[in-house]
N, C-alpha and C. Protein backbone atom coordinates (compact mmCIF):
# COMPACT_ATOMS: atom_id res chain seq x y z
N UNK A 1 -0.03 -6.06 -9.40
CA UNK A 1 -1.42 -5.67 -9.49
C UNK A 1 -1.56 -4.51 -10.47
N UNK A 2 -2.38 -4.32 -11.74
CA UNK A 2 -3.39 -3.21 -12.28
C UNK A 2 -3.82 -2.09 -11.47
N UNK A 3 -4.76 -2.69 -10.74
CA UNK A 3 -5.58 -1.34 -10.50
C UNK A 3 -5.60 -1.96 -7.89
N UNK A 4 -6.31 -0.84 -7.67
CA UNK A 4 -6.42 -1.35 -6.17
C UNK A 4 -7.94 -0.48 -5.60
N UNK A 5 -8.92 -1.23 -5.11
CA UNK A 5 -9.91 -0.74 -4.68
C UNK A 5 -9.63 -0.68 -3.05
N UNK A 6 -10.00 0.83 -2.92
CA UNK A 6 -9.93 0.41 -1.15
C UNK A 6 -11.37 1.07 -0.62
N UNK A 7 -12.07 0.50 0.28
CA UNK A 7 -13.30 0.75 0.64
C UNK A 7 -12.81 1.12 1.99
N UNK A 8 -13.63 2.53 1.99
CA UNK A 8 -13.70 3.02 3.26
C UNK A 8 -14.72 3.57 3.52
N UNK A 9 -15.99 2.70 3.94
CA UNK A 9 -17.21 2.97 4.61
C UNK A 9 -17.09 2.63 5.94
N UNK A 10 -18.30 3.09 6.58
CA UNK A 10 -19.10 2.63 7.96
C UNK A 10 -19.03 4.11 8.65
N UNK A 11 -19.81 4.16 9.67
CA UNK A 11 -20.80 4.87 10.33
C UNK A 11 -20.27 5.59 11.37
N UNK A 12 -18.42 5.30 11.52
CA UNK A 12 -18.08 5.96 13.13
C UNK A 12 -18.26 5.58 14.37
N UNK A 13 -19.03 4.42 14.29
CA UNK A 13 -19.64 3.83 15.92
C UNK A 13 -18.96 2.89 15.96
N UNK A 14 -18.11 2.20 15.49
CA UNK A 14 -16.76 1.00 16.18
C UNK A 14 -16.17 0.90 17.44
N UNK A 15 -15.68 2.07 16.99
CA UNK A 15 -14.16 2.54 17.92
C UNK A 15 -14.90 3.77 18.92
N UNK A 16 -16.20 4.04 19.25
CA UNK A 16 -16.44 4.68 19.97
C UNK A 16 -16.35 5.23 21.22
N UNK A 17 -15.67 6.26 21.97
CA UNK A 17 -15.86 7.27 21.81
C UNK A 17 -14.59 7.74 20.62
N UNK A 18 -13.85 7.04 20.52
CA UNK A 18 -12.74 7.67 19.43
C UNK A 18 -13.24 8.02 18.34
N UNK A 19 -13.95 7.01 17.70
CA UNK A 19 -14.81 7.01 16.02
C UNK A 19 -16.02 8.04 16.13
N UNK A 20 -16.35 8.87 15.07
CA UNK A 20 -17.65 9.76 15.24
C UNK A 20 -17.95 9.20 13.83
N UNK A 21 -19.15 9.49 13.60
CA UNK A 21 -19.47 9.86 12.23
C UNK A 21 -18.28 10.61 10.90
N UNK A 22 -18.42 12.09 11.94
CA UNK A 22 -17.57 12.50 11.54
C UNK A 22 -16.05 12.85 11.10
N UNK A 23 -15.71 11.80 12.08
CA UNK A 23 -14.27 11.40 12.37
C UNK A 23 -14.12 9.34 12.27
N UNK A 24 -14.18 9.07 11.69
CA UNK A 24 -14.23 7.35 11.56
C UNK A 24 -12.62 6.41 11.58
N UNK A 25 -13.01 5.27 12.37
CA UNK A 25 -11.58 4.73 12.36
C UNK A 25 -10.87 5.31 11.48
N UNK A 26 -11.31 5.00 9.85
CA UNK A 26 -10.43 5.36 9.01
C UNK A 26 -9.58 6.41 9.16
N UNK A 27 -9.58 7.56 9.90
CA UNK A 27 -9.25 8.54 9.61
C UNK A 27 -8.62 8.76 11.33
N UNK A 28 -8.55 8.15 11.75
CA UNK A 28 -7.62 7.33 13.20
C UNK A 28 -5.92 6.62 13.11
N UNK A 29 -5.26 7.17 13.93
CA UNK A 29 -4.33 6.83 14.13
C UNK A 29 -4.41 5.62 14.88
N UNK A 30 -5.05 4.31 14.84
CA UNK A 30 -5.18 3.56 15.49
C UNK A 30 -3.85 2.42 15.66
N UNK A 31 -2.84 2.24 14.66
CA UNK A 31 -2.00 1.58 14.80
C UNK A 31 -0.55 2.15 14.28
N UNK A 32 -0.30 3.27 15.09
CA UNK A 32 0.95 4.29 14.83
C UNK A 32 0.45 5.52 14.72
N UNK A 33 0.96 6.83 14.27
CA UNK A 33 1.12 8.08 14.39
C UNK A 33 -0.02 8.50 12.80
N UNK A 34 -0.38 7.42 12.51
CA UNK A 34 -0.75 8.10 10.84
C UNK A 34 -2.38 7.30 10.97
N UNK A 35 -3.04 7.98 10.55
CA UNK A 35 -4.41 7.02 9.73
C UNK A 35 -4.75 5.77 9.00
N UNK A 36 -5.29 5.01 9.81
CA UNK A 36 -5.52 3.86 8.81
C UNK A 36 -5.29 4.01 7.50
N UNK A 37 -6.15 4.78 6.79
CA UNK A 37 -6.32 4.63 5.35
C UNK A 37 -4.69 5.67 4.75
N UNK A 38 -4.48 6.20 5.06
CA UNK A 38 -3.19 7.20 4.68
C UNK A 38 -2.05 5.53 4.77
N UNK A 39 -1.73 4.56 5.93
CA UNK A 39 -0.74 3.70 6.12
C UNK A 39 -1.26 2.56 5.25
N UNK A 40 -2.70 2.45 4.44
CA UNK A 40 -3.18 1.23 3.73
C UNK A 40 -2.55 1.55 1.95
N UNK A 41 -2.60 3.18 2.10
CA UNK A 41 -2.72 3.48 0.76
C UNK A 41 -0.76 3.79 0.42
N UNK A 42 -0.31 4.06 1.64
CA UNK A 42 1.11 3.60 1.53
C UNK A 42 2.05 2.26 1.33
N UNK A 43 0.87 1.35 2.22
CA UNK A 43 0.98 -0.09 1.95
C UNK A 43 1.10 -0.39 0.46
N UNK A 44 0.16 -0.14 -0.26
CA UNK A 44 0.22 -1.02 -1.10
C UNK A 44 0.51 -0.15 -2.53
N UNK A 45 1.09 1.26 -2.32
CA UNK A 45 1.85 2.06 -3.27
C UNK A 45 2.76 1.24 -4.06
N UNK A 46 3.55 0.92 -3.19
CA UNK A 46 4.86 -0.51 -4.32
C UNK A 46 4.19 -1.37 -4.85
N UNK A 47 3.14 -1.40 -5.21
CA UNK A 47 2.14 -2.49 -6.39
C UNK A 47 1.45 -2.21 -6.72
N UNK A 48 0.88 -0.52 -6.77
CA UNK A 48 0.00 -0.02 -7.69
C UNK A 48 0.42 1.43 -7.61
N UNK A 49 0.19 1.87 -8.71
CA UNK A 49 0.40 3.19 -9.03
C UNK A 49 -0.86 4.06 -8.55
N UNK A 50 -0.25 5.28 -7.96
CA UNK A 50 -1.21 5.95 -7.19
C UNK A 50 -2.49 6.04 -8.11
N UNK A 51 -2.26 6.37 -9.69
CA UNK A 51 -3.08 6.68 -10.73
C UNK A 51 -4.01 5.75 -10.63
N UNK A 52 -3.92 4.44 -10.12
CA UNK A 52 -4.68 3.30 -10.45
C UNK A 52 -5.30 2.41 -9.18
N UNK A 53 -5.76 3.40 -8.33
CA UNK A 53 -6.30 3.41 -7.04
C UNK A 53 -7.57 4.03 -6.96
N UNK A 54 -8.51 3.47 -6.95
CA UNK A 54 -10.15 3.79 -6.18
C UNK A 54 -10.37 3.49 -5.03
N UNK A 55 -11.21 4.70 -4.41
CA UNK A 55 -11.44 5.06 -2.88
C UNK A 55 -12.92 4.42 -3.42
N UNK A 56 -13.58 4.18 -2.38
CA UNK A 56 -15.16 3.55 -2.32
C UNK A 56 -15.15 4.20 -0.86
N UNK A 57 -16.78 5.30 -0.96
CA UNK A 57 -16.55 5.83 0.41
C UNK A 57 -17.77 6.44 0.23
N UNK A 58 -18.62 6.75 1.22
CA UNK A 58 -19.78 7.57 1.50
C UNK A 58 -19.63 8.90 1.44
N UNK A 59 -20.65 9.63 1.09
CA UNK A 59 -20.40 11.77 1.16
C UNK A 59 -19.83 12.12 2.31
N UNK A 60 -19.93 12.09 3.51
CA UNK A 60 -19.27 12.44 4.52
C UNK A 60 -18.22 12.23 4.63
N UNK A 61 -17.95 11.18 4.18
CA UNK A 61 -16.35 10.90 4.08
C UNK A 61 -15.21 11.14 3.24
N UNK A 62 -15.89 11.27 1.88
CA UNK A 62 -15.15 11.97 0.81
C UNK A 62 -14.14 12.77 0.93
N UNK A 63 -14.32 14.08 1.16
CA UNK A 63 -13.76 14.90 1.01
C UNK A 63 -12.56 14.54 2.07
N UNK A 64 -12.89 14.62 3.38
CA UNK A 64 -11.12 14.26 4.60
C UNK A 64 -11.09 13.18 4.02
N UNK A 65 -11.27 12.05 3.60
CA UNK A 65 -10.52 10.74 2.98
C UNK A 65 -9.72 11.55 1.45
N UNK A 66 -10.21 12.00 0.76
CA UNK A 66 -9.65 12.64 -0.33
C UNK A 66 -8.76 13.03 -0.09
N UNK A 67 -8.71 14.06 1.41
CA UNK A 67 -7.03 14.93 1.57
C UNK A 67 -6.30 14.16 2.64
N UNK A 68 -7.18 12.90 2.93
CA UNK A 68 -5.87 12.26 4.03
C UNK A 68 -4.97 11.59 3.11
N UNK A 69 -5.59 11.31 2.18
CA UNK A 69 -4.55 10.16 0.86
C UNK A 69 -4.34 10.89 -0.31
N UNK A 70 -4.59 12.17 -0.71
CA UNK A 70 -4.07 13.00 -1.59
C UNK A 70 -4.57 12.38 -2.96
N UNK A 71 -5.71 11.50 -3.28
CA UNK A 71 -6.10 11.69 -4.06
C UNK A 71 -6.93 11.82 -4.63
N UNK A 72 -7.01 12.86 -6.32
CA UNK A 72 -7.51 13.12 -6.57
C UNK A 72 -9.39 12.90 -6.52
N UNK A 73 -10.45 13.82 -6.88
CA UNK A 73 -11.47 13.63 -6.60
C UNK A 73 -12.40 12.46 -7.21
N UNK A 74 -11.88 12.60 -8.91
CA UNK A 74 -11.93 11.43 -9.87
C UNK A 74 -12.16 10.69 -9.51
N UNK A 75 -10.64 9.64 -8.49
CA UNK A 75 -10.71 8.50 -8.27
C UNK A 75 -11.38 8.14 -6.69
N UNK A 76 -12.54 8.92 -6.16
CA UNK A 76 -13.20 8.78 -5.33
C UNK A 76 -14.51 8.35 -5.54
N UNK A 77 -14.56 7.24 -5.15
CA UNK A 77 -16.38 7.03 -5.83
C UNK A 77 -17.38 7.12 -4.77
N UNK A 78 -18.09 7.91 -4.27
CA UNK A 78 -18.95 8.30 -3.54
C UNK A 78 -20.55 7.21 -3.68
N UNK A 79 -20.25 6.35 -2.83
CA UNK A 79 -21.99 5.64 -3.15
C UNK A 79 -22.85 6.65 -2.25
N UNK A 80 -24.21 6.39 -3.37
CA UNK A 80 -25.10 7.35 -2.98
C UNK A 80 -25.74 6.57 -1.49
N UNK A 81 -25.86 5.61 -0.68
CA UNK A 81 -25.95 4.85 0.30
C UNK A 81 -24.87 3.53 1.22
N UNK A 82 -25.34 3.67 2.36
CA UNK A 82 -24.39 2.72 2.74
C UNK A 82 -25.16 1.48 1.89
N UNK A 83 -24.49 0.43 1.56
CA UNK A 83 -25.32 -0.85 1.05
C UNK A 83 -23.97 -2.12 1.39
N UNK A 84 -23.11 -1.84 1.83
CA UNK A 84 -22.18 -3.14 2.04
C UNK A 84 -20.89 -3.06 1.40
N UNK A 85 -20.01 -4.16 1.56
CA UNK A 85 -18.65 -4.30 0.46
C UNK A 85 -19.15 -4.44 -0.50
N UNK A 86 -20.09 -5.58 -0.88
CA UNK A 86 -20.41 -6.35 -2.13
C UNK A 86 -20.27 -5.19 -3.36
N UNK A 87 -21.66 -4.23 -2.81
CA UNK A 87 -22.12 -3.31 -4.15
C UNK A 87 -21.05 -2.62 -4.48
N UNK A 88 -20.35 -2.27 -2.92
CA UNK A 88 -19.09 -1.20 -3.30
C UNK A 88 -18.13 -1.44 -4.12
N UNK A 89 -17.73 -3.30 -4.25
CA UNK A 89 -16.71 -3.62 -4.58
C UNK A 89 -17.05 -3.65 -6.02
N UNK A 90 -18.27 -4.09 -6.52
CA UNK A 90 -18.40 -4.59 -7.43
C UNK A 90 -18.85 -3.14 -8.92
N UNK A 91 -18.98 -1.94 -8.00
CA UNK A 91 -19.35 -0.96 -8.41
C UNK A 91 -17.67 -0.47 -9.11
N UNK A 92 -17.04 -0.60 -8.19
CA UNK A 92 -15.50 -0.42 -8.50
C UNK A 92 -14.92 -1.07 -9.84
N UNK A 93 -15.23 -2.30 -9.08
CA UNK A 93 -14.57 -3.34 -10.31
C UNK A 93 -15.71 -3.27 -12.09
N UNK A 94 -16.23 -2.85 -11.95
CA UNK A 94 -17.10 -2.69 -13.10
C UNK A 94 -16.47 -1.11 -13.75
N UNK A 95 -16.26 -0.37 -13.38
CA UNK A 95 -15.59 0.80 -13.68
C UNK A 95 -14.23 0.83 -14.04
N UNK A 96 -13.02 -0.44 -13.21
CA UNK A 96 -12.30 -0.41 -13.76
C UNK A 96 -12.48 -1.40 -14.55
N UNK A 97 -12.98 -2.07 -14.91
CA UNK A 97 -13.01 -3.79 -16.21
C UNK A 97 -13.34 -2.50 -17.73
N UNK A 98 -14.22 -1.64 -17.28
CA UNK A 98 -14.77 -0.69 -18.80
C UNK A 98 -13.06 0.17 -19.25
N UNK A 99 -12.55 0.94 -18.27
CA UNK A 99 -11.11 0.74 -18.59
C UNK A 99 -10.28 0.37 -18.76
N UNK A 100 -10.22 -1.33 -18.03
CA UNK A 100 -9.09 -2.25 -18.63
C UNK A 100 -9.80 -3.39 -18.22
N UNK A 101 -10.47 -4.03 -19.57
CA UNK A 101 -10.97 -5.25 -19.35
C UNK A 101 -9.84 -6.39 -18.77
N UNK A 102 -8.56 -6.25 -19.14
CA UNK A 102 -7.75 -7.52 -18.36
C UNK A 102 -7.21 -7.13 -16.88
N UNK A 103 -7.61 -6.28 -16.35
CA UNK A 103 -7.37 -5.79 -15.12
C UNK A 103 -7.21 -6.79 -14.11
N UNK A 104 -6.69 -6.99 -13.20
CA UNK A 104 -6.19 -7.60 -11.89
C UNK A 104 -6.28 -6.53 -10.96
N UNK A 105 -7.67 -7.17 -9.94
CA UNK A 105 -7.80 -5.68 -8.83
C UNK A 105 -7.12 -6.50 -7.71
N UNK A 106 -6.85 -5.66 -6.58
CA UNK A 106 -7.23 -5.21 -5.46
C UNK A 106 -7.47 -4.94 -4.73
N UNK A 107 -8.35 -5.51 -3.61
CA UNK A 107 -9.08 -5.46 -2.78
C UNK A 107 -9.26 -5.29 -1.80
N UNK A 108 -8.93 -3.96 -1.11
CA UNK A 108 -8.64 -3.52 0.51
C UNK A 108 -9.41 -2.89 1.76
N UNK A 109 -9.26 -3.01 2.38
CA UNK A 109 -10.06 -2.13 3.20
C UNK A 109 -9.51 -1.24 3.99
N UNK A 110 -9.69 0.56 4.22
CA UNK A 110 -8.85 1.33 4.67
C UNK A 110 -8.46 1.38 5.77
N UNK A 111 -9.37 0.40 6.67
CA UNK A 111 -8.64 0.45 8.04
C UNK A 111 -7.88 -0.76 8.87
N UNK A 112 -7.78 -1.15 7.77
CA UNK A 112 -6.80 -2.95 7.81
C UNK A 112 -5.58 -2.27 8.44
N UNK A 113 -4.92 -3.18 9.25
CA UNK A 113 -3.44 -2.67 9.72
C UNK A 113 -2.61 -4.09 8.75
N UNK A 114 -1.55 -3.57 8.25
CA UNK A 114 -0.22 -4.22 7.50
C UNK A 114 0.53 -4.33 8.62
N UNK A 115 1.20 -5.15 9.48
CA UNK A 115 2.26 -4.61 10.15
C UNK A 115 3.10 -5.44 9.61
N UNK A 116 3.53 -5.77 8.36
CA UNK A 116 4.87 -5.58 7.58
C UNK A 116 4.16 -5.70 6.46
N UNK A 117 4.40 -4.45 5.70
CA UNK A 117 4.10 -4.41 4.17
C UNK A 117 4.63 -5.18 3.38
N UNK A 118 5.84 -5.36 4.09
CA UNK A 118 6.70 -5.98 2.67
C UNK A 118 6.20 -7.56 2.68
């Protein structure tokens, strides 16, 4: 793979009382000792370079998604509304096609469980 989009939206009310707003699966140890999105973005490290990874994520979430996966702010794309995968994905993939039109994305979601990466 090129590049890897991982979307990590929604609202905190899933997994409730565990999930808050402020605290969302993503950011849950729900399947081992670590965070969804921290064990998604480890997942799929051996086929994309950290450099070539976009977060898709709402303002609230930004910033603790930023320091649960250590990266940079750049590659965080903040939609200004919730609106779905679609816009998110496609908001992504349009950003990376202007940087590498032959690109091969992708496509994850941060609170997917891998239980074997390999």
């Amino acid at each position: 793979m090129d590049w890897a989009v991982i979307l990590a939206g929604g609202s905190g009310t899933r997994f409730w009382p565990l999930s808050s707003p402020s605290h969302p699966k993503q950011l849950l140890p729900l399947a081992g000792d670590r965070p969804t999105a921290v064990t998604t973005f480890e997942a799929i490290a051996p086929v994309v370079s950290r450099e070539r990874m976009l977060l898709v994520t709402g303002p609230q979430l930004a910033e603790p998604l930023r320091e649960a996966t250590g990266l940079p702010a750049s590659q965080v794309l903040i939609e200004p509304r919730a609106a779905s995968t679609a816009p998110a994905l496609v908001w992504a993939t349009a950003l990376i096609q202007d940087r590498d039109p032959d690109a091969t994305i992708l496509s994850m979601h941060a609170d997917w469980h891998l239980a074997d990466p390999d």
